[in-house]
C-alpha atoms as a PDB file:
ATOM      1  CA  UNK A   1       4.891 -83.636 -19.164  1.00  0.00           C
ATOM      2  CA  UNK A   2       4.996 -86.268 -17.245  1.00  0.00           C
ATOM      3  CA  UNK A   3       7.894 -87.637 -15.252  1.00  0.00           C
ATOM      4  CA  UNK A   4       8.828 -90.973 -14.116  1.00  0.00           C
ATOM      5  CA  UNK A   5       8.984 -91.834 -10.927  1.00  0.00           C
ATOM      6  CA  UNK A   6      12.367 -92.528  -8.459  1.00  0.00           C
ATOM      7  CA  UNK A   7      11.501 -95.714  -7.931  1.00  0.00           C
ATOM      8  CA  UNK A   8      11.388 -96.660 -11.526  1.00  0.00           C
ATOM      9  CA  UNK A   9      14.514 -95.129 -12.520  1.00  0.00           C
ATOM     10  CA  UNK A  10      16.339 -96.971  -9.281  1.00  0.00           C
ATOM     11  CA  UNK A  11      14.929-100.417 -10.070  1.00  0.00           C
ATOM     12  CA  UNK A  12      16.045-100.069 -14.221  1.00  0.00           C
ATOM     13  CA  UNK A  13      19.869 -98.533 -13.465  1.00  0.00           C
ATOM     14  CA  UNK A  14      20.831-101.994 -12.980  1.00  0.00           C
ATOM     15  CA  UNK A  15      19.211-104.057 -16.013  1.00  0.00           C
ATOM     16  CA  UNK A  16      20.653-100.724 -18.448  1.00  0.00           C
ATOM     17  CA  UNK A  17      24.217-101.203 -17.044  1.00  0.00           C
ATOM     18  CA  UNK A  18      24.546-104.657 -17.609  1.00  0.00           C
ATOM     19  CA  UNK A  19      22.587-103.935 -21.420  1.00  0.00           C
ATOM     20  CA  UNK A  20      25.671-101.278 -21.457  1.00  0.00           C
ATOM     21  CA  UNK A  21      28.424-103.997 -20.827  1.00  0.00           C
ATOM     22  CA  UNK A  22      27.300-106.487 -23.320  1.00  0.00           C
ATOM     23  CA  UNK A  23      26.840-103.840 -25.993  1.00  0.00           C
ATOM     24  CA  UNK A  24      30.387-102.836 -25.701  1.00  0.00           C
ATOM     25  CA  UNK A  25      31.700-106.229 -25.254  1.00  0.00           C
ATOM     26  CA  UNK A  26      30.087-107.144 -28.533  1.00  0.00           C
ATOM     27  CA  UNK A  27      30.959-103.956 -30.194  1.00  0.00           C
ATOM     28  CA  UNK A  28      34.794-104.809 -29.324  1.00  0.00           C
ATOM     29  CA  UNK A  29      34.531-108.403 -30.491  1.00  0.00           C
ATOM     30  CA  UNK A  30      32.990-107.070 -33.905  1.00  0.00           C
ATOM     31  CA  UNK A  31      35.561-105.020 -34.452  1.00  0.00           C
ATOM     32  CA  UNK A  32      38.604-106.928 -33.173  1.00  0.00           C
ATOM     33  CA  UNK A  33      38.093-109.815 -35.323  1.00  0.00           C
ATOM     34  CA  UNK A  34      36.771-109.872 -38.471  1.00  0.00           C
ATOM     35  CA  UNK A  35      36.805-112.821 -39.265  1.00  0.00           C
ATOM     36  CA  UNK A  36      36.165-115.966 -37.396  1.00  0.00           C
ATOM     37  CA  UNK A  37      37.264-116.274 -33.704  1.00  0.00           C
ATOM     38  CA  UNK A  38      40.055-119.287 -33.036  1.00  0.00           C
ATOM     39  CA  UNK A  39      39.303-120.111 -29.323  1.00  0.00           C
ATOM     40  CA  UNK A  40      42.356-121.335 -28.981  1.00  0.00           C
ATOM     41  CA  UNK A  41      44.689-118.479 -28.452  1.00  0.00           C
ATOM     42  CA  UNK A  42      44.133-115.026 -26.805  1.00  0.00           C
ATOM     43  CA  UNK A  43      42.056-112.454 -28.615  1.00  0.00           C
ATOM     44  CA  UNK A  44      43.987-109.962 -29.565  1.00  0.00           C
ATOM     45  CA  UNK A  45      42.600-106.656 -31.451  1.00  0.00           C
ATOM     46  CA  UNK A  46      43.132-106.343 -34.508  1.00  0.00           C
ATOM     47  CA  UNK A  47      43.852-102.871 -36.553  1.00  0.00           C
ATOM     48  CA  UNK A  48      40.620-101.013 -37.265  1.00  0.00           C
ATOM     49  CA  UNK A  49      39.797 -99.538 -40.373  1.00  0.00           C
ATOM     50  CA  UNK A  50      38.427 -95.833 -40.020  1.00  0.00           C
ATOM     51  CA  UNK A  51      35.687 -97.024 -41.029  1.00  0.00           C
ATOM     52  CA  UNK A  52      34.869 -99.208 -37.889  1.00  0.00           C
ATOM     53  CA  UNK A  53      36.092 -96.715 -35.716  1.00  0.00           C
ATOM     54  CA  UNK A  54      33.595 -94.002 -36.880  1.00  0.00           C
ATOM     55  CA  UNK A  55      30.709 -96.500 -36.482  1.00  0.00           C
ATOM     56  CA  UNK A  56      32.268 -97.712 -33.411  1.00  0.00           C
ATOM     57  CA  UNK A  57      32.387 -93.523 -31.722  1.00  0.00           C
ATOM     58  CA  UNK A  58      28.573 -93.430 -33.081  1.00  0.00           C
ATOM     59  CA  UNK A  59      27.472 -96.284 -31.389  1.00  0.00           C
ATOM     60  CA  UNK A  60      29.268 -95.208 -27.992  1.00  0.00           C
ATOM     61  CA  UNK A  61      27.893 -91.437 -28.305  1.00  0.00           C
ATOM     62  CA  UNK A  62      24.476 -92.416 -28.674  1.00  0.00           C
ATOM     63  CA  UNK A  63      24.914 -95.053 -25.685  1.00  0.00           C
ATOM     64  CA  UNK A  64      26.242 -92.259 -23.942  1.00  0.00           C
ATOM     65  CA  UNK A  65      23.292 -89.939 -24.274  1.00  0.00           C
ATOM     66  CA  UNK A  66      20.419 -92.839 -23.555  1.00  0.00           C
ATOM     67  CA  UNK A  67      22.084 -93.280 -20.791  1.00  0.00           C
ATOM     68  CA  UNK A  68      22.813 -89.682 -19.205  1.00  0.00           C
ATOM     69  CA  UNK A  69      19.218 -89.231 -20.282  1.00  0.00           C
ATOM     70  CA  UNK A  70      17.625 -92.152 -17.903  1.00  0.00           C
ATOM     71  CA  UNK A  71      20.191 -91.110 -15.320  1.00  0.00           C
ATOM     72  CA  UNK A  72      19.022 -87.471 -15.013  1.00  0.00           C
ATOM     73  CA  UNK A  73      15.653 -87.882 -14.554  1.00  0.00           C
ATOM     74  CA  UNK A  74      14.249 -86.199 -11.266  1.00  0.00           C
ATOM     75  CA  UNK A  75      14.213 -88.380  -8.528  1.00  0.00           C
ATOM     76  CA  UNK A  76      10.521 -87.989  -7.911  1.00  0.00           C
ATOM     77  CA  UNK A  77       8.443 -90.523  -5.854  1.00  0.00           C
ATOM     78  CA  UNK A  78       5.428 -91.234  -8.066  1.00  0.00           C
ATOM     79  CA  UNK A  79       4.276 -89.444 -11.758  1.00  0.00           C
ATOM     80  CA  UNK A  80       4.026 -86.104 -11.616  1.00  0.00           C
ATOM     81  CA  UNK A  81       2.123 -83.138 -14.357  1.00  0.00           C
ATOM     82  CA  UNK A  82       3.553 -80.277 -14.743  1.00  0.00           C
ATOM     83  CA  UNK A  83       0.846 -77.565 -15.191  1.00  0.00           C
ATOM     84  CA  UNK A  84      -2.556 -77.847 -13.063  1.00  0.00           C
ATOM     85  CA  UNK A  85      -5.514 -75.833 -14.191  1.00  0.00           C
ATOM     86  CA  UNK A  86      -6.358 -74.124 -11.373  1.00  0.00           C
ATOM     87  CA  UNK A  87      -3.610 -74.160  -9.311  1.00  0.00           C
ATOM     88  CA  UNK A  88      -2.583 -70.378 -10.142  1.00  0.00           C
ATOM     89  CA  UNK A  89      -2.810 -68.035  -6.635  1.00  0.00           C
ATOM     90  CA  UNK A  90      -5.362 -65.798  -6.303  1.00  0.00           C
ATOM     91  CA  UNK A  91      -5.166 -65.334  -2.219  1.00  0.00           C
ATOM     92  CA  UNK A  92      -3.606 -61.780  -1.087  1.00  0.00           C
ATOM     93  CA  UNK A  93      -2.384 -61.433   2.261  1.00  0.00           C
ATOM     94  CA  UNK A  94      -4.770 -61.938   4.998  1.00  0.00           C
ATOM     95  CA  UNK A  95      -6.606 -59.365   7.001  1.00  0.00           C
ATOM     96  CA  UNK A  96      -6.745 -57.642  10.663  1.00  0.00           C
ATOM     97  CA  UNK A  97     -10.144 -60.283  10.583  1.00  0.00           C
ATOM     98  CA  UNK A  98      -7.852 -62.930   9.460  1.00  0.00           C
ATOM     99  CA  UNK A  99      -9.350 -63.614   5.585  1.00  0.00           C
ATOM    100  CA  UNK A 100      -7.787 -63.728   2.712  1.00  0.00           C
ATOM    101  CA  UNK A 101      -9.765 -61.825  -0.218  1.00  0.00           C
ATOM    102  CA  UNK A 102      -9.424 -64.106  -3.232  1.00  0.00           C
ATOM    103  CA  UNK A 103     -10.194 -63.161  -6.665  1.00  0.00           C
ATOM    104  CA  UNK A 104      -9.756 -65.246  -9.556  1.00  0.00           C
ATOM    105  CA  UNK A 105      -6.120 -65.035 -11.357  1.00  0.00           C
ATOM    106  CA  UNK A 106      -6.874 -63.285 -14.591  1.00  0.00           C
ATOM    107  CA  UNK A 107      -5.835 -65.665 -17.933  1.00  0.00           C
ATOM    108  CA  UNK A 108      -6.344 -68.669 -15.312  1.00  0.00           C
ATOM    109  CA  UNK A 109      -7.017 -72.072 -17.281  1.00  0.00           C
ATOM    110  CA  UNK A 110     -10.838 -74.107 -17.141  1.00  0.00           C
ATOM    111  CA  UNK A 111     -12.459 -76.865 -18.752  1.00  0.00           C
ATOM    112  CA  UNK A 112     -15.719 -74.730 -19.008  1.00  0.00           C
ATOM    113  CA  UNK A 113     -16.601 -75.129 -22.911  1.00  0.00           C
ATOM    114  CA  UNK A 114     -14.582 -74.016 -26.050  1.00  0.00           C
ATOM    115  CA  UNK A 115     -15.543 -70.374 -27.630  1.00  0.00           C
ATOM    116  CA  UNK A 116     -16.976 -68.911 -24.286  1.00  0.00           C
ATOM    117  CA  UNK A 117     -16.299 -65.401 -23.781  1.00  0.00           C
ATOM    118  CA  UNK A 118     -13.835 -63.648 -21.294  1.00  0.00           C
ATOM    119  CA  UNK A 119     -14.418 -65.353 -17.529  1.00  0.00           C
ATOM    120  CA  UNK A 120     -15.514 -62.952 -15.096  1.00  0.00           C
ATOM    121  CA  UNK A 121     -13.218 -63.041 -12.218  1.00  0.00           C
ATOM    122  CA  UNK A 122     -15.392 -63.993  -9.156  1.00  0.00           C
ATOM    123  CA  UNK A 123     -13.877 -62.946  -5.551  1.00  0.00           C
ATOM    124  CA  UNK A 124     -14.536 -63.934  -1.963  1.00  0.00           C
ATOM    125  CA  UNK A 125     -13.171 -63.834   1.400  1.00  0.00           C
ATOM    126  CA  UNK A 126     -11.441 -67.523   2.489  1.00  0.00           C
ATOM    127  CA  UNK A 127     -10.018 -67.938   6.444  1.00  0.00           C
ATOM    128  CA  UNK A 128      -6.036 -67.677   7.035  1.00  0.00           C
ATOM    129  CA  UNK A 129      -4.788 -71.445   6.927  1.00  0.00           C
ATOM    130  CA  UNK A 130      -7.718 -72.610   4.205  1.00  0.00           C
ATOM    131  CA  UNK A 131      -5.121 -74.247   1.638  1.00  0.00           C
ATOM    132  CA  UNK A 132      -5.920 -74.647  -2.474  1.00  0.00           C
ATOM    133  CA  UNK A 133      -6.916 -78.151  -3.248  1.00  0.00           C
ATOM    134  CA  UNK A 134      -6.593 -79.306  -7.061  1.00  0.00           C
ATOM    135  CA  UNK A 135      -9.895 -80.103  -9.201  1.00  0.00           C
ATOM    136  CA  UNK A 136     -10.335 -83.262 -10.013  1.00  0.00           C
ATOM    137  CA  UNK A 137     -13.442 -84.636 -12.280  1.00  0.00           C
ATOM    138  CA  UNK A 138     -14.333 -87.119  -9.911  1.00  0.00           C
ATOM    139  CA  UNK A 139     -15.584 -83.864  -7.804  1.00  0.00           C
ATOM    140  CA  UNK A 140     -18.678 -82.806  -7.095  1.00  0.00           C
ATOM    141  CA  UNK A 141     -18.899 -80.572 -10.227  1.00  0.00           C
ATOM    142  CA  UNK A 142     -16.861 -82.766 -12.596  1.00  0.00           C
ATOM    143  CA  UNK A 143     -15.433 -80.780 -15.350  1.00  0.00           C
ATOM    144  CA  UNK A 144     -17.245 -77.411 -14.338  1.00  0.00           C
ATOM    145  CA  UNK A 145     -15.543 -77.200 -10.443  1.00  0.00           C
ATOM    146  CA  UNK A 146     -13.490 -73.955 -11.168  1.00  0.00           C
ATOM    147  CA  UNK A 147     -11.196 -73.719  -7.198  1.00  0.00           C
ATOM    148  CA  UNK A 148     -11.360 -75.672  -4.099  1.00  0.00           C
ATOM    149  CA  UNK A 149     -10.091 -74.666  -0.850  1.00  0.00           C
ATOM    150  CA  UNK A 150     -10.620 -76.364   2.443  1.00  0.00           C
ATOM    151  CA  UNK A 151      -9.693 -76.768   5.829  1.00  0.00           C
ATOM    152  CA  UNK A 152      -9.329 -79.914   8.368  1.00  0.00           C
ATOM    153  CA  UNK A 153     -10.441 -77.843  10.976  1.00  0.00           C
ATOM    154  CA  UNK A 154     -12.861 -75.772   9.479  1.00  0.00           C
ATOM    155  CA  UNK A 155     -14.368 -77.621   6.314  1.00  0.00           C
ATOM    156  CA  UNK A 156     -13.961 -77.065   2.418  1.00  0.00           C
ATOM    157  CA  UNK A 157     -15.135 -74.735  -0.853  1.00  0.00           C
ATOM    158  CA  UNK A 158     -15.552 -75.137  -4.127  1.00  0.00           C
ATOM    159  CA  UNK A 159     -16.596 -72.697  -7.042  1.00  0.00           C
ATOM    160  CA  UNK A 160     -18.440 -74.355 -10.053  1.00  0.00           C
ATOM    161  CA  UNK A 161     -18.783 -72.321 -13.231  1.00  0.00           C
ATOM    162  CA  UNK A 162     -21.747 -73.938 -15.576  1.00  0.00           C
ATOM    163  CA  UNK A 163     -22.745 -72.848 -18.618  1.00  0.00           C
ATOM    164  CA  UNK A 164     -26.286 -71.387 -18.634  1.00  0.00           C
ATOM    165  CA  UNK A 165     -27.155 -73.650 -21.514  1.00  0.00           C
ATOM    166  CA  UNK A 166     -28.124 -75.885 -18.839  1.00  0.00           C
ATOM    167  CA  UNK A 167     -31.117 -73.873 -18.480  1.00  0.00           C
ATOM    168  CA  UNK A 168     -31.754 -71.837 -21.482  1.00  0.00           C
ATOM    169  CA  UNK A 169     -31.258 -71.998 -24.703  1.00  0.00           C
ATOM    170  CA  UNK A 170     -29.439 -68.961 -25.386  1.00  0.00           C
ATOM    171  CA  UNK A 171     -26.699 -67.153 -27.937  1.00  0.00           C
ATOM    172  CA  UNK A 172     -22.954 -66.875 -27.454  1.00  0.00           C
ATOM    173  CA  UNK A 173     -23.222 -63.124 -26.519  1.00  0.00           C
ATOM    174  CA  UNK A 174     -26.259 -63.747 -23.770  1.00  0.00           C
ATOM    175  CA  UNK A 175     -25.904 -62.066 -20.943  1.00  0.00           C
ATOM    176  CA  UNK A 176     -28.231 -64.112 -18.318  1.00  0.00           C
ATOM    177  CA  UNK A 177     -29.689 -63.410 -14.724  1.00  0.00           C
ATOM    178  CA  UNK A 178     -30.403 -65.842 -12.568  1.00  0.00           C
ATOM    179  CA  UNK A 179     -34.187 -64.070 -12.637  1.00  0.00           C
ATOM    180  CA  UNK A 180     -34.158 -65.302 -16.175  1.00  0.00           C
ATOM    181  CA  UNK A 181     -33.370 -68.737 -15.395  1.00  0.00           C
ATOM    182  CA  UNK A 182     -36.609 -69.337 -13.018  1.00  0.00           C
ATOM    183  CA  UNK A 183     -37.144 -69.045  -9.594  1.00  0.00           C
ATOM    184  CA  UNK A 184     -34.476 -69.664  -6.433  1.00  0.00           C
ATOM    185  CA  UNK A 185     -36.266 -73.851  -6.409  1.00  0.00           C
ATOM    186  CA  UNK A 186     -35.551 -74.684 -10.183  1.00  0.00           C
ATOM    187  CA  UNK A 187     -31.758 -73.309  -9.813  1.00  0.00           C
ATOM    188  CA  UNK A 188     -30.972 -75.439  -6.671  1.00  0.00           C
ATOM    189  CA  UNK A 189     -32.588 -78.779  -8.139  1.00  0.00           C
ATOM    190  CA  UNK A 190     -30.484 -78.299 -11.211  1.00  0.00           C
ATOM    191  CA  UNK A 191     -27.300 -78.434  -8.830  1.00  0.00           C
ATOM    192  CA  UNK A 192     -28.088 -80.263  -6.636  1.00  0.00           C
ATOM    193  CA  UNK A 193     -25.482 -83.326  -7.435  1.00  0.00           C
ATOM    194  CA  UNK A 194     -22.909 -80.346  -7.388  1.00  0.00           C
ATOM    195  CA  UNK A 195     -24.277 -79.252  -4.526  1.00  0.00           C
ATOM    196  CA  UNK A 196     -24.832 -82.913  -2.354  1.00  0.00           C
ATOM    197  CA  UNK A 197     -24.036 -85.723  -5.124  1.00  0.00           C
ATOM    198  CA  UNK A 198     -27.948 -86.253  -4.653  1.00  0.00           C
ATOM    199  CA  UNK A 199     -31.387 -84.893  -5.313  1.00  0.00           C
ATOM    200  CA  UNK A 200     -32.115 -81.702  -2.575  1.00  0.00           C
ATOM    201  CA  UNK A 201     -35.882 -81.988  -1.404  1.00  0.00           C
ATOM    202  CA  UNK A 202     -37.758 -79.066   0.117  1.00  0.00           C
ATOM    203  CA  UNK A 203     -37.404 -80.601   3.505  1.00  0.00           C
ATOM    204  CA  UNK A 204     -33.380 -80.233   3.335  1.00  0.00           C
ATOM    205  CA  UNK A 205     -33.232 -76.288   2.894  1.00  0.00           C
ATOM    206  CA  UNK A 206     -33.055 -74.624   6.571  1.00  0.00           C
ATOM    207  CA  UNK A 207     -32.920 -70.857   4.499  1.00  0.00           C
ATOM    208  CA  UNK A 208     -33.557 -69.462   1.401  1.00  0.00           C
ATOM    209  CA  UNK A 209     -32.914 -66.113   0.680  1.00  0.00           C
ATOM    210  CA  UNK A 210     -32.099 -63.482  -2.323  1.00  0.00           C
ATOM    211  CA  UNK A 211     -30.229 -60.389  -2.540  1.00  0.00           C
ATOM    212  CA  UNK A 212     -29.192 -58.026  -5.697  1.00  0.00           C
ATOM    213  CA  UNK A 213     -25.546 -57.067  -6.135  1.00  0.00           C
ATOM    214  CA  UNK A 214     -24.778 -54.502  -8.390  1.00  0.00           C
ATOM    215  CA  UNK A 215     -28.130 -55.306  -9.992  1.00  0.00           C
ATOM    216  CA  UNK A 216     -27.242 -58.467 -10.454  1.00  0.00           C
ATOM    217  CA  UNK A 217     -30.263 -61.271  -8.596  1.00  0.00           C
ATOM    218  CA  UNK A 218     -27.601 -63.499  -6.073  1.00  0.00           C
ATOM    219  CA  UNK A 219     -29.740 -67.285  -4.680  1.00  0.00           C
ATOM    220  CA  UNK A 220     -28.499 -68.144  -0.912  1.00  0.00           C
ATOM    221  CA  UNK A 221     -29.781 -71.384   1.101  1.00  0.00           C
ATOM    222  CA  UNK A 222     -28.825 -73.373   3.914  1.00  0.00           C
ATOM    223  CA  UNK A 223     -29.305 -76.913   3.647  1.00  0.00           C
ATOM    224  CA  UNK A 224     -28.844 -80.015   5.544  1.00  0.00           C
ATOM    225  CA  UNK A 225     -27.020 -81.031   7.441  1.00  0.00           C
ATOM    226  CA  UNK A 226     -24.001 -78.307   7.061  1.00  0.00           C
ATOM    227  CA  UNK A 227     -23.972 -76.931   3.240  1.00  0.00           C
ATOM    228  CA  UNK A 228     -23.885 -73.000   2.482  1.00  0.00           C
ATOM    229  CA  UNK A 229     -24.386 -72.111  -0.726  1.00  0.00           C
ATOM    230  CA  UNK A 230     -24.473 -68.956  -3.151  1.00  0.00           C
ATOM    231  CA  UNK A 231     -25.348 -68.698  -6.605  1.00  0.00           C
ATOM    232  CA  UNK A 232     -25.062 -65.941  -9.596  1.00  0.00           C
ATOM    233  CA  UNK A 233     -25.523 -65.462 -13.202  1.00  0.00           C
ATOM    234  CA  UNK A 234     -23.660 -63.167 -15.753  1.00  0.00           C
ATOM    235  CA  UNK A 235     -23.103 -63.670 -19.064  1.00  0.00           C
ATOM    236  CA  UNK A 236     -23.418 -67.045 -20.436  1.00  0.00           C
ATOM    237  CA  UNK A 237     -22.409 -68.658 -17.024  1.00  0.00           C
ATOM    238  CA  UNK A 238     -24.111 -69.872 -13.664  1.00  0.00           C
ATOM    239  CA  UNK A 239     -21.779 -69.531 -10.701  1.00  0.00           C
ATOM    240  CA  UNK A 240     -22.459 -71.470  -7.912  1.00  0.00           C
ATOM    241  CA  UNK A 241     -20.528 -71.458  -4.098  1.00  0.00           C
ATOM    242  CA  UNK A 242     -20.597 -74.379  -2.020  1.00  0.00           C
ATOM    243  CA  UNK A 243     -19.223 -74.664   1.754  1.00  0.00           C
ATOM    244  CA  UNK A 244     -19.700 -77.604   2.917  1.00  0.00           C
ATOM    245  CA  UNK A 245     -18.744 -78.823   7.157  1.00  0.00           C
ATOM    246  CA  UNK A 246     -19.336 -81.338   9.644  1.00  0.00           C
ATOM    247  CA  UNK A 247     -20.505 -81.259  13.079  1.00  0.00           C
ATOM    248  CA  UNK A 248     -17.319 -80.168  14.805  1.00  0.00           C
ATOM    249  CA  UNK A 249     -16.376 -77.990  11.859  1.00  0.00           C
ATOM    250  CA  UNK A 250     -19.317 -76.515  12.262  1.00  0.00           C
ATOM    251  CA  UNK A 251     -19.077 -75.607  15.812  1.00  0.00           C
ATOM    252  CA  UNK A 252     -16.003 -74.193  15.470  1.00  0.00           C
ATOM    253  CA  UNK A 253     -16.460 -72.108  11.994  1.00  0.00           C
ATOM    254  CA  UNK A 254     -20.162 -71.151  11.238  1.00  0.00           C
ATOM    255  CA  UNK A 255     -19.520 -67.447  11.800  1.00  0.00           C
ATOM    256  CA  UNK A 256     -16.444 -68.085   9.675  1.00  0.00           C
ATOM    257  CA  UNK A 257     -18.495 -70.031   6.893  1.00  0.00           C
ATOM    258  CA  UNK A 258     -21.347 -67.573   6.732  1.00  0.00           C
ATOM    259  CA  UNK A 259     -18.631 -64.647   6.141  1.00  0.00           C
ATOM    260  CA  UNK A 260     -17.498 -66.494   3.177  1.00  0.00           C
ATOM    261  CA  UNK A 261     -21.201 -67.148   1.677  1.00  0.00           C
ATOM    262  CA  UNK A 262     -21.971 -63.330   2.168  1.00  0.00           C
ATOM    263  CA  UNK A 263     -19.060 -62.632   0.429  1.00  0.00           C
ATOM    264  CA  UNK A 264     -19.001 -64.046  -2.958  1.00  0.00           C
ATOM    265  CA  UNK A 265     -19.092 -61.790  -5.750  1.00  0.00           C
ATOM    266  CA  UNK A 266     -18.982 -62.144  -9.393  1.00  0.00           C
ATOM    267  CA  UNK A 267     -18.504 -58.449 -11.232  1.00  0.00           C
ATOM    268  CA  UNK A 268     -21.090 -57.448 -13.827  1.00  0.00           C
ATOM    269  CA  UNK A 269     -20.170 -57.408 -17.301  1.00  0.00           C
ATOM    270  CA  UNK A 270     -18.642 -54.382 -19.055  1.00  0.00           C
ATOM    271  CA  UNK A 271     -20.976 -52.042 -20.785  1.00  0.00           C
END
C-alpha cells in the first residue's frame, strides 16, 4: 500500500477545512429555510422535519469520517511500500572473524519466473557493518538480482538467480550443472552486463578458476579492475555472485572480499 506523504497531507488540511465550512454553512441554510431567503431580516432557523435532520446527521457523519481519514494518515516524508521483496533478514550474528553467515530466508519473495520449483537457499559469509540494500530493476541484474549488500568502506554484493533457460533448453524438473551449460568462457559472456553492464573480453579476467562443491562444478574469476565473482548451477537456476570495489576499497578489503567469493554456497538438490 502506498502512503501519502507529510507534506501532502500538511499542504491539503487547509483547502479541506475551508471545503468543511462551506458544506455546513450550506447544509444549515438548506435546512433553515425552505423556502426563499428575505435578505431583509435575520435568518432565523426554522423547525426541521425529521426528515432533514436524518439527512442532515448523514451528511455530517460521513464528513466526519473523510475527514478523520485524511487527518490520520502517517506523517511520512515521501511515498512509501509496504512489503519489499527481498528485504527479509537472513544475517545471524557475526563471528570471532567478524562475518556474518547469511543464508537465504526460507519462503523469501523473487521475481525469478512463475511455476519454478522450490529456491534453493544459497549462503555466504558477509563482513560485520555490510548493510542490506533493496533490489531495484534498474540494477545490474534487473528482475533476476535476488540480495544486495554493500559497504562504503569496503564495496558492495549482489546475488542474481537466472533461469537456466538462458542457456538450455530444458524441462521444468531439470536439474542443470554448470558443466552442462558449456565451459567457464560461455557462462561469463552470458553475464557479463550482470556482471559489468558491458561485454567482458579475455583481456579483463586476471583469474579463472573451478572447484566442485558437493559435486556440484562452482566458475570463479577475477576481473578488471576490482570484480570477484562466483557462479553455480542447480536445478533449473544459474546463480551468480558478484563483489564488486574500488581502489581504496580494495586496499582496505581484498582479504575480506576473497573470503566472501570462497564462500558462496548453493545446497544440492534433495534426492
Amino acid at each position: 500500500m502506498l502512503s501519502i506523504s507529510g507534506r501532502m497531507r500538511t499542504a491539503g488540511a487547509p483547502a479541506m477545512a475551508s471545503r468543511a465550512v462551506v458544506w455546513r454553512r450550506a447544509l444549515h441554510v438548506c435546512c433553515a429555510h425552505p423556502g426563499p431567503l428575505d435578505r431583509n431580516r435575520p435568518a432565523t432557523p426554522a423547525p426541521m422535519s425529521e426528515g432533514l435532520r436524518m439527512d442532515r446527521r448523514r451528511v455530517m457523519t460521513s464528513l466526519g469520517l473523510s475527514t478523520g481519514l485524511l487527518t490520520g494518515l502517517p506523517n511520512d516524508a515521501g511515498a512509501v511500500q509496504g512489503s519489499i521483496a527481498g528485504r527479509l533478514p537472513g544475517a545471524g550474528e557475526p563471528d570471532d572473524e567478524g562475518f556474518l553467515h547469511y543464508t537465504r530466508p526460507e519462503g523469501k519473495s523473487g521475481g525469478h519466473g512463475v511455476g519454478w520449483s522450490e529456491m534453493p537457499r544459497y549462503s555466504l559469509v558477509i563482513p560485520s557493518g555490510w548493510e542490506e540494500q533493496p533490489v531495484s530493476i534498474a540494477d545490474l541484474g534487473g528482475t533476476e538480482i535476488d540480495m544486495r549488500y554493500s559497504s562504503p568502506d569496503e564495496g558492495a554484493l549482489s546475488v542474481v538467480v537466472a533461469p537456466i533457460l538462458r542457456f538450455l533448453d530444458v524441462g521444468f524438473n531439470a536439474n542443470v550443472t554448470l558443466s552442462d551449460i558449456g565451459s567457464p568462457e560461455k557462462v561469463l559472456t552470458g553475464f557479463a552486463p550482470e556482471i559489468t553492464g558491458s561485454p567482458i573480453s579475455e583481456e579483463d579476467v586476471i583469474r579463472a578458476a573451478t572447484e566442485t562443491k558437493d559435486g556440484i562444478p562452482y566458475y570463479q574469476w577475477d576481473v578488471k579492475p576490482h570484480v570477484l565473482v562466483s557462479a553455480t548451477a542447480v536445478g533449473n537456476r544459474v546463480f551468480l555472485l558478484t563483489i564488486t570495489a574500488n581502489g581504496r576499497q580494495w586496499r582496505r578489503a581484498a582479504p575480506r572480499l576473497r573470503r566472501m567469493q570462497q564462500s558462496f554456497y548453493v545446497p544440492p538438490l534433495a534426492a
